[in-house]
PDB file of N, CA and C in Angstrom:
ATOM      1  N   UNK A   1      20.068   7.753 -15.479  1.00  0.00           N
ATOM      2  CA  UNK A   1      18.659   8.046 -15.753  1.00  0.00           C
ATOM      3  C   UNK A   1      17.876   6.743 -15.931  1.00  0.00           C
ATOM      4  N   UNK A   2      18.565   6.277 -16.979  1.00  0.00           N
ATOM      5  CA  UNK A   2      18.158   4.956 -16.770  1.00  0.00           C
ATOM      6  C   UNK A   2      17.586   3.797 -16.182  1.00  0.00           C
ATOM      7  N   UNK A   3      18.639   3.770 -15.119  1.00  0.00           N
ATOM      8  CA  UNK A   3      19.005   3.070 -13.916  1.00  0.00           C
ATOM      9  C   UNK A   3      17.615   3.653 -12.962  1.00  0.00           C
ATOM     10  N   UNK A   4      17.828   5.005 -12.770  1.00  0.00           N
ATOM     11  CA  UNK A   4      16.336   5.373 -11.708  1.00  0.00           C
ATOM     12  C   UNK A   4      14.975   4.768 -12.513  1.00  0.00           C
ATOM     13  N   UNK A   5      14.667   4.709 -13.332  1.00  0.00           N
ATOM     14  CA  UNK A   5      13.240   4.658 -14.166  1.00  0.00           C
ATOM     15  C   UNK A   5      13.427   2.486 -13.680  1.00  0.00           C
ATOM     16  N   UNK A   6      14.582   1.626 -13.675  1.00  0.00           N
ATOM     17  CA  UNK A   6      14.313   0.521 -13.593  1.00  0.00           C
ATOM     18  C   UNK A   6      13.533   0.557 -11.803  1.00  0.00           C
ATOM     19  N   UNK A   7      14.995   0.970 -11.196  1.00  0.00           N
ATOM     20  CA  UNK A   7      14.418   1.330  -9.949  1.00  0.00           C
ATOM     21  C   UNK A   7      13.289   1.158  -9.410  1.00  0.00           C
ATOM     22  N   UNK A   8      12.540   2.568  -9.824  1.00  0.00           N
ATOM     23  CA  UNK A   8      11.423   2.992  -9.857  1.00  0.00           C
ATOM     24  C   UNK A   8      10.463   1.378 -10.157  1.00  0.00           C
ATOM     25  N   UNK A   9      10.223   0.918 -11.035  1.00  0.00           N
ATOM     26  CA  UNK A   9       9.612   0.224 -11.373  1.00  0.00           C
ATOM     27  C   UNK A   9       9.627  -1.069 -10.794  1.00  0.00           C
ATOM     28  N   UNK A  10      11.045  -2.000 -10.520  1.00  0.00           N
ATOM     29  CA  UNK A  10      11.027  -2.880  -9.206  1.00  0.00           C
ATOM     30  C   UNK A  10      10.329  -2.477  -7.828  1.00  0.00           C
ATOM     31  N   UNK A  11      10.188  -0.987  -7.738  1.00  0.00           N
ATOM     32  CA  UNK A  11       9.560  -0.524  -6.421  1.00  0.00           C
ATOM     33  C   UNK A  11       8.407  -0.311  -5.976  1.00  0.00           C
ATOM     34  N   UNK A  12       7.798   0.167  -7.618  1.00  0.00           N
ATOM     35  CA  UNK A  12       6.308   0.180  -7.343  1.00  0.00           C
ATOM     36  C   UNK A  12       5.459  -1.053  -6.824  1.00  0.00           C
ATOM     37  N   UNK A  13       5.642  -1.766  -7.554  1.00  0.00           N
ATOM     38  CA  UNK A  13       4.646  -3.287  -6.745  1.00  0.00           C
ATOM     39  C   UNK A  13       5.020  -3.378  -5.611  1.00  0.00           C
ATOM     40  N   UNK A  14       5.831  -3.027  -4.869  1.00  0.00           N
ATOM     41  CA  UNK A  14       6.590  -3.328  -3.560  1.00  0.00           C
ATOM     42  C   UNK A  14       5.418  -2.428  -3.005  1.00  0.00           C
ATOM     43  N   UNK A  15       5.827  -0.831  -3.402  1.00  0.00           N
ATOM     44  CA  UNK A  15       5.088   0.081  -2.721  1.00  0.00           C
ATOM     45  C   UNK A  15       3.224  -0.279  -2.889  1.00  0.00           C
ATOM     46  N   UNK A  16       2.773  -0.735  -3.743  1.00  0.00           N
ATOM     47  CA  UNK A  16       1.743  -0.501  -3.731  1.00  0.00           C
ATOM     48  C   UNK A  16       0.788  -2.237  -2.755  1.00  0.00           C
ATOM     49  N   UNK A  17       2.222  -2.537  -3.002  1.00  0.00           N
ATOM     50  CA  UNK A  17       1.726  -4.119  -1.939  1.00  0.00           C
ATOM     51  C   UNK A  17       1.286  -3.467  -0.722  1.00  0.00           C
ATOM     52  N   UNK A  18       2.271  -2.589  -0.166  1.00  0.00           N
ATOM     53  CA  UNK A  18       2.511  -2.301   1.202  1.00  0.00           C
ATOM     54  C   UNK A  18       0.942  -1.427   1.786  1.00  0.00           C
ATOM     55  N   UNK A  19       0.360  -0.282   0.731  1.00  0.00           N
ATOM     56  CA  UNK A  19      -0.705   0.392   0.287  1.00  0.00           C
ATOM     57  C   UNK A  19      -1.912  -0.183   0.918  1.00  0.00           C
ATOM     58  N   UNK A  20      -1.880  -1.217  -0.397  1.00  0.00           N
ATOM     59  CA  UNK A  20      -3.216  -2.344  -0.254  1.00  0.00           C
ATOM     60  C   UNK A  20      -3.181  -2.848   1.237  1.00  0.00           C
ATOM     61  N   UNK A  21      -1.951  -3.204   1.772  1.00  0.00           N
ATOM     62  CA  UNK A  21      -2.340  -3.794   2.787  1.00  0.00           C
ATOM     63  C   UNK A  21      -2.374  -2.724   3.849  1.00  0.00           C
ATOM     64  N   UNK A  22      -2.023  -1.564   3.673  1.00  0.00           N
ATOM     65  CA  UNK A  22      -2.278  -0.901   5.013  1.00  0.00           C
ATOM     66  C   UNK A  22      -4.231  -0.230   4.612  1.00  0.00           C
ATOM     67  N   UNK A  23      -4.514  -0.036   3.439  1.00  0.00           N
ATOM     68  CA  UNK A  23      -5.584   0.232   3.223  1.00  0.00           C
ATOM     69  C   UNK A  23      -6.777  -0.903   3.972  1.00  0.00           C
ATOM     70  N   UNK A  24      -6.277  -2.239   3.710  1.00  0.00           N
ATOM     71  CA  UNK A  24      -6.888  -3.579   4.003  1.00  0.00           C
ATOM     72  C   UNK A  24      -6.959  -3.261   5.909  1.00  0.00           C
ATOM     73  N   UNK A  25      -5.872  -3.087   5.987  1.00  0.00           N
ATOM     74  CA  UNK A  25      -5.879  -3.454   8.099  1.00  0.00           C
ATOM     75  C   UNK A  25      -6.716  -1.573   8.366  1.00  0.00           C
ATOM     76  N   UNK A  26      -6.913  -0.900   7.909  1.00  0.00           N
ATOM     77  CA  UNK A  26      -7.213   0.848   8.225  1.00  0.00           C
ATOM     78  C   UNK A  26      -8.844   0.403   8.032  1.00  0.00           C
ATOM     79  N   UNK A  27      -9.482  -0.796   7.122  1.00  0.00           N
ATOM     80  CA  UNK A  27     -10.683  -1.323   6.371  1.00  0.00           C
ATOM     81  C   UNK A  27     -11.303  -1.872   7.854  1.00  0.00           C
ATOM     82  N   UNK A  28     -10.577  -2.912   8.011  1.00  0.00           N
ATOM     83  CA  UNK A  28     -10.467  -3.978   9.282  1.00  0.00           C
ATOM     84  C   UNK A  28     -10.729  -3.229  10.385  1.00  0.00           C
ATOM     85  N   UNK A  29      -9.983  -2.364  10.601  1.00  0.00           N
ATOM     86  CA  UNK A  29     -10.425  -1.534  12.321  1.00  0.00           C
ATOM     87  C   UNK A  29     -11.441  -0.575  12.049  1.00  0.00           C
ATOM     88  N   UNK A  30     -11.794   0.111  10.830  1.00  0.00           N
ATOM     89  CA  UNK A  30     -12.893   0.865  10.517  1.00  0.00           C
ATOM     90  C   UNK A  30     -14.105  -0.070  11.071  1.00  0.00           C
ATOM     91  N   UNK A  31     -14.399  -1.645  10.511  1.00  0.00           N
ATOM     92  CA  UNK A  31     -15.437  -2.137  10.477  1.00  0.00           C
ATOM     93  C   UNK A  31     -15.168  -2.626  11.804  1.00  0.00           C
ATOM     94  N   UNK A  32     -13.904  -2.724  12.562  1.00  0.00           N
ATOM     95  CA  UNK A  32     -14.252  -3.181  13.716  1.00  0.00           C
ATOM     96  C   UNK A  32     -15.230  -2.485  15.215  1.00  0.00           C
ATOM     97  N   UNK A  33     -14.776  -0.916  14.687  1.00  0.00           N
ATOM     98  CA  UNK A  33     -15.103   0.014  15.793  1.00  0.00           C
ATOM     99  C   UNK A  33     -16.858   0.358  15.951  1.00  0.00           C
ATOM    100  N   UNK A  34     -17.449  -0.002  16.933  1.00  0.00           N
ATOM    101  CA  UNK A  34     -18.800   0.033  16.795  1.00  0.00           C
ATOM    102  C   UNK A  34     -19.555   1.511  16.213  1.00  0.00           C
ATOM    103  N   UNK A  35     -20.546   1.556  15.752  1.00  0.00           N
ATOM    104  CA  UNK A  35     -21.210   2.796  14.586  1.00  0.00           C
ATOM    105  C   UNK A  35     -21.488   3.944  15.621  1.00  0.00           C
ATOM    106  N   UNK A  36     -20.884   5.130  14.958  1.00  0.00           N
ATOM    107  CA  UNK A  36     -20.989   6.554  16.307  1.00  0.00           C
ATOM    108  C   UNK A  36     -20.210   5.826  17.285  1.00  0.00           C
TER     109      UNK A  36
END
């Protein structure tokens, strides 16, 4: 039980790195694509 909750927690910053940056490049081609 333990053991999952450390897990968990080494993983989150991992996961939420990965997030930000797919949020960041999804940002990037939004503003790239011309309006309508």
């Amino acid at each position: 039980m333990l053991y999952g909750n450390i897990e968990q927690l080494t993983l989150l910053p991992y996961v939420n790195h990965i997030i930000k940056k797919l949020i960041i490049e999804a940002v990037k081609i939004a503003e790239d694509q011309p309006a309508g």
